[in-house]
N, C-alpha and C. Protein backbone atom coordinates (compact mmCIF):
# COMPACT_ATOMS: atom_id res chain seq x y z
N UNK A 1 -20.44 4.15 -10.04
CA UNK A 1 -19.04 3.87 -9.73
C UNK A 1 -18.92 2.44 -9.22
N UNK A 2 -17.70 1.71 -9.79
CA UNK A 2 -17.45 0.25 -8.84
C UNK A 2 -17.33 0.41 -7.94
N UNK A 3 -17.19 -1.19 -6.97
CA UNK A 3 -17.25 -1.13 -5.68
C UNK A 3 -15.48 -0.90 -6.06
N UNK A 4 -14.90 -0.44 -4.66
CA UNK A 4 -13.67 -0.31 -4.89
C UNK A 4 -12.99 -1.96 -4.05
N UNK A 5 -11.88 -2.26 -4.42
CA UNK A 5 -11.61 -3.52 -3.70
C UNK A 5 -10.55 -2.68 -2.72
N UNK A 6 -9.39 -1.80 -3.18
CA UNK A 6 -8.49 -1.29 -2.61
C UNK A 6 -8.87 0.24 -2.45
N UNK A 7 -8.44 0.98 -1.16
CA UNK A 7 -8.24 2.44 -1.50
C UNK A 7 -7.29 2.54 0.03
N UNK A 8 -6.16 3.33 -0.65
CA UNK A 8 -5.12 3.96 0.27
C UNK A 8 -5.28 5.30 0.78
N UNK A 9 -5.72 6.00 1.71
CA UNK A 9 -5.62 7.54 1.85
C UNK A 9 -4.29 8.08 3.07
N UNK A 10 -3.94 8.65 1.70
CA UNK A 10 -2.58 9.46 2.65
C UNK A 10 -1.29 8.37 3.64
N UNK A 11 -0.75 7.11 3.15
CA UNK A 11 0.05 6.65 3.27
C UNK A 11 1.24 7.58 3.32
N UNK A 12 2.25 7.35 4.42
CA UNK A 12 3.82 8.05 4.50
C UNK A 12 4.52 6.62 5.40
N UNK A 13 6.09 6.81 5.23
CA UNK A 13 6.04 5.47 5.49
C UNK A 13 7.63 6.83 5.94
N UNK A 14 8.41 6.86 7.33
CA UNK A 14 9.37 7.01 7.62
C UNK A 14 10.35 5.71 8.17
N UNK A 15 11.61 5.87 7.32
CA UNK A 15 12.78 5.28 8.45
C UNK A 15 13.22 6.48 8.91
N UNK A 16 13.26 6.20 10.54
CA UNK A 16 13.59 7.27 11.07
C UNK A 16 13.57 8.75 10.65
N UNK A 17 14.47 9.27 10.06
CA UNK A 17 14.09 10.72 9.73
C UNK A 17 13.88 10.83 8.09
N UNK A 18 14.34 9.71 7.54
CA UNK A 18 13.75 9.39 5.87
C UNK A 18 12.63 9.44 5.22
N UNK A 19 12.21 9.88 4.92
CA UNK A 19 10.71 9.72 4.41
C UNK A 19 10.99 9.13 3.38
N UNK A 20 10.06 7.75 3.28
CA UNK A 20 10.32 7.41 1.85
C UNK A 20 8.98 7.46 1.05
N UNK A 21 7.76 7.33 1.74
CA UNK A 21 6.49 7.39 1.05
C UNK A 21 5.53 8.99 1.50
N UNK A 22 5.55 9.53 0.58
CA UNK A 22 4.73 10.48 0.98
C UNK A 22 2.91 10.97 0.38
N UNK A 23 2.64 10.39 1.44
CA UNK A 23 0.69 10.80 0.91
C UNK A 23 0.31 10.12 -0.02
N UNK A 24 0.38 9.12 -0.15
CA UNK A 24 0.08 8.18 -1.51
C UNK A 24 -1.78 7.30 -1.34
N UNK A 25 -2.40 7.95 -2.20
CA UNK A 25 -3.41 7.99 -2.12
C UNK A 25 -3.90 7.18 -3.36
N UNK A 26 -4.91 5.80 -3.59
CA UNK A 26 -5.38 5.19 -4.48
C UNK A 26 -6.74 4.35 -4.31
N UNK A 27 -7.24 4.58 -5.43
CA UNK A 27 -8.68 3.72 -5.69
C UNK A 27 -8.44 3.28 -6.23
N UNK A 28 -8.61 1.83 -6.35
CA UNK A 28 -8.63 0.69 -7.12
C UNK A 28 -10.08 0.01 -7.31
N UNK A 29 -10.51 0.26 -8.37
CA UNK A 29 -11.74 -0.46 -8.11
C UNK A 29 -12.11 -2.03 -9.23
N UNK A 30 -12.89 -2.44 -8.61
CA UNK A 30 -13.07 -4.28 -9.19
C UNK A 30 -12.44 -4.65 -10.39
N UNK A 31 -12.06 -5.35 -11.25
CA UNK A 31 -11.80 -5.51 -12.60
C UNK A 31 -10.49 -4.74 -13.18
N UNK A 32 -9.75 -4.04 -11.87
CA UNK A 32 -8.39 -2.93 -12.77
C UNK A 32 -7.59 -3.68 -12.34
N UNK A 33 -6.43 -3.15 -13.39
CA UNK A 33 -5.15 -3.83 -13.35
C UNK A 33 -4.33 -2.26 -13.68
N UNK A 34 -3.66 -1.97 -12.15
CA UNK A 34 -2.43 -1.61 -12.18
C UNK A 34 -1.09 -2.04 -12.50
N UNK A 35 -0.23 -0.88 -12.37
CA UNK A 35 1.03 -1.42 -12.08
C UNK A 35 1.81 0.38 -11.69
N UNK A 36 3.16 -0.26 -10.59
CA UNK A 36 3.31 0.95 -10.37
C UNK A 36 4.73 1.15 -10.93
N UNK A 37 4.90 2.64 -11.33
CA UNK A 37 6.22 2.35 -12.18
C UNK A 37 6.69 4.08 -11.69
N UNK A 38 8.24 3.92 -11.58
CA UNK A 38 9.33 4.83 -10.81
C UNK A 38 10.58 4.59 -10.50
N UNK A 39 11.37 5.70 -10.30
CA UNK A 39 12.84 5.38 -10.74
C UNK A 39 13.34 4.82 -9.44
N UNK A 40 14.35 4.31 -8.92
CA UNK A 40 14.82 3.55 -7.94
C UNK A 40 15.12 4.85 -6.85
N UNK A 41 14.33 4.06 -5.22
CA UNK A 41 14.12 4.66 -4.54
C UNK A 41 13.19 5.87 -4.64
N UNK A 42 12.27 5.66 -5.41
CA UNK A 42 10.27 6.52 -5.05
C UNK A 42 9.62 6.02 -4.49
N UNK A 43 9.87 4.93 -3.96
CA UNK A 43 8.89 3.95 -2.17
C UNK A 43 7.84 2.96 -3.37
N UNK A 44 8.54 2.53 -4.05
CA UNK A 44 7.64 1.71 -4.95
C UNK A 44 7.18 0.30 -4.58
N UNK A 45 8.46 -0.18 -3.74
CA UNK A 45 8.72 -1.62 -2.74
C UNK A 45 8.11 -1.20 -1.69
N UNK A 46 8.14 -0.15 -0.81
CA UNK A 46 7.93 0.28 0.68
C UNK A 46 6.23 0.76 0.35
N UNK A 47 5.65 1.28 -0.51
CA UNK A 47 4.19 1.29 -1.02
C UNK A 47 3.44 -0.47 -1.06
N UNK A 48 4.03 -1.45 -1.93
CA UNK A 48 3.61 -2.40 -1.80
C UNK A 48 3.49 -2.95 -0.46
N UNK A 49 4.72 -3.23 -0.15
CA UNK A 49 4.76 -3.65 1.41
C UNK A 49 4.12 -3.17 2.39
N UNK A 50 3.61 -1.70 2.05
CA UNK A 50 2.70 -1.32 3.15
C UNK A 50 1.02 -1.68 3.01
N UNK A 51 0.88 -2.07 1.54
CA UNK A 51 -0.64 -2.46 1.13
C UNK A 51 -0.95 -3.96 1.74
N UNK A 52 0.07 -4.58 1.37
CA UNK A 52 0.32 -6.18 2.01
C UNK A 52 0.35 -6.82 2.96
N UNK A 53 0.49 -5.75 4.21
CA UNK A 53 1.18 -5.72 5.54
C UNK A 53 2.19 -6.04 6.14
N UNK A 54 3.10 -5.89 5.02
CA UNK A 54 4.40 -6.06 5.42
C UNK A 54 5.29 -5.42 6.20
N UNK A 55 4.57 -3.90 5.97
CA UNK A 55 5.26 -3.32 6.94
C UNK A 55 4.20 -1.94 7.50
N UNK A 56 4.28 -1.27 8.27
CA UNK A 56 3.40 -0.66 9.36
C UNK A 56 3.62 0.86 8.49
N UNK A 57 2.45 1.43 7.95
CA UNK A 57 2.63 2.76 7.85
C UNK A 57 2.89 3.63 8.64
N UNK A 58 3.35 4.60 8.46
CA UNK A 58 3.78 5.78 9.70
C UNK A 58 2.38 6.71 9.71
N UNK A 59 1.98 6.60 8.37
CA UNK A 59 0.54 7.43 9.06
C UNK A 59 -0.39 7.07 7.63
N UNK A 60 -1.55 7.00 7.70
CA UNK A 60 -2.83 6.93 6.94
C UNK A 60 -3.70 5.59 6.99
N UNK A 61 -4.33 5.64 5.94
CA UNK A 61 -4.95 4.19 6.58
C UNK A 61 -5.49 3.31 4.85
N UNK A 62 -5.66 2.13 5.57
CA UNK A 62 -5.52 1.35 4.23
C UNK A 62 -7.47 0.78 4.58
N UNK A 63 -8.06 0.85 2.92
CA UNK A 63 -9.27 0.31 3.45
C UNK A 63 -9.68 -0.86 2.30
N UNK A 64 -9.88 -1.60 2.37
CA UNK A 64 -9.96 -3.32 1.52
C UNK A 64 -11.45 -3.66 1.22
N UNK A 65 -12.25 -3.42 0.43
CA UNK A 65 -13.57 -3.59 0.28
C UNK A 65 -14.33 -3.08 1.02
N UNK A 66 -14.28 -1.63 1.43
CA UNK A 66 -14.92 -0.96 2.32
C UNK A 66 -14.49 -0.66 3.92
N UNK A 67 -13.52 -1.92 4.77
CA UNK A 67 -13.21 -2.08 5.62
C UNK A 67 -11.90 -1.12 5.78
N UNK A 68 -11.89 -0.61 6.75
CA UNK A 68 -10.63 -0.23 7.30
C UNK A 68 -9.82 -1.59 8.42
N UNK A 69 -8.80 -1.74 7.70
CA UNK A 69 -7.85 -2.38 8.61
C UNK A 69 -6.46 -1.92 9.24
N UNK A 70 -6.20 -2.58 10.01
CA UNK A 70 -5.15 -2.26 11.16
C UNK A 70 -3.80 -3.86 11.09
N UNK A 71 -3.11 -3.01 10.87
CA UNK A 71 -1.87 -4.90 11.38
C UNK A 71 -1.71 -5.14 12.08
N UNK A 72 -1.97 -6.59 12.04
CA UNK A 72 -1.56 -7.19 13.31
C UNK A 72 -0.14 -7.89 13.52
N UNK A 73 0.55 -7.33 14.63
CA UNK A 73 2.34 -8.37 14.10
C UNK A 73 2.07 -10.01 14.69
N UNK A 74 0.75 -10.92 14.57
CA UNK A 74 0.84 -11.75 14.50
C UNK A 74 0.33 -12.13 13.00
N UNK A 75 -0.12 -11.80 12.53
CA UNK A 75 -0.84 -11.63 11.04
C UNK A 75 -0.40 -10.64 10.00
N UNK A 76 -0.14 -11.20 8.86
CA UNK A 76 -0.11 -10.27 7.79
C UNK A 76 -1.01 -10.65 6.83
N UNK A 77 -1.68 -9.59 6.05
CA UNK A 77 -2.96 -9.80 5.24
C UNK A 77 -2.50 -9.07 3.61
N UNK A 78 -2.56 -10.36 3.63
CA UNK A 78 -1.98 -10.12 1.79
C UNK A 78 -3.46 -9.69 1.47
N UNK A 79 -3.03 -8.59 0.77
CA UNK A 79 -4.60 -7.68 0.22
C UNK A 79 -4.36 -8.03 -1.57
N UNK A 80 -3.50 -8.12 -1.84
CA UNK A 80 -3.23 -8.36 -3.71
C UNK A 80 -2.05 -9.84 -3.91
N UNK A 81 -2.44 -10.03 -5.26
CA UNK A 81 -1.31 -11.07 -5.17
C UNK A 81 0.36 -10.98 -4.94
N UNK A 82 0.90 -11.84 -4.46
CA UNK A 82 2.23 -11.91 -4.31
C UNK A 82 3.09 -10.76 -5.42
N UNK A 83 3.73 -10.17 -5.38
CA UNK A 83 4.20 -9.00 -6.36
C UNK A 83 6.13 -9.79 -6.07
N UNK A 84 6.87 -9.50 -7.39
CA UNK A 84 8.32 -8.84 -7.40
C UNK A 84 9.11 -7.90 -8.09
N UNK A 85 9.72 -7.73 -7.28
CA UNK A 85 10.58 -6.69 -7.63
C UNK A 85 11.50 -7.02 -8.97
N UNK A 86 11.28 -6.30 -9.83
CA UNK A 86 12.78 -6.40 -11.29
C UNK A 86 13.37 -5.03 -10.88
N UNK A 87 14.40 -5.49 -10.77
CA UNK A 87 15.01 -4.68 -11.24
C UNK A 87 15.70 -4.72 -12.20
């Protein structure tokens, strides 16, 4: 098996009583090329932003070449390249 560069386990991401991401779980390993695709409002923006550190998961944990990391709100750690949104 590759080394993995990305893996998400069990991401949920609430505004207040909203859930917009639920349990979103991924291996990404060396050499792949994703892309994530869903109809408006499936946490497709709020998934990125939480890989990126843009914004603070409500629960699970993100791990980057083996490492588990944590955000820091003086630091954000772009884990993939810059991404946008089409709509």
């Amino acid at each position: 098996m590759s080394e993995l560069i990305l893996e998400t386990r069990c991401l949920k991401k609430y505004y207040g009583k909203q859930l917009a991401v639920n349990n979103i779980s991924l291996h990404i390993p060396r050499g792949s090329i994703y892309g994530l695709l869903g109809p408006n409002g499936a946490g497709k923006s709020t998934t990125l932003k939480i890989i990126t550190g843009l914004l603070r998961p409500s629960a699970g944990e993100i791990i980057s070449f083996g490492e588990r990391w944590e955000r820091k709100e003086e630091q954000l750690y772009p884990l993939l390249l810059p991404f946008t949104c089409i709509h």
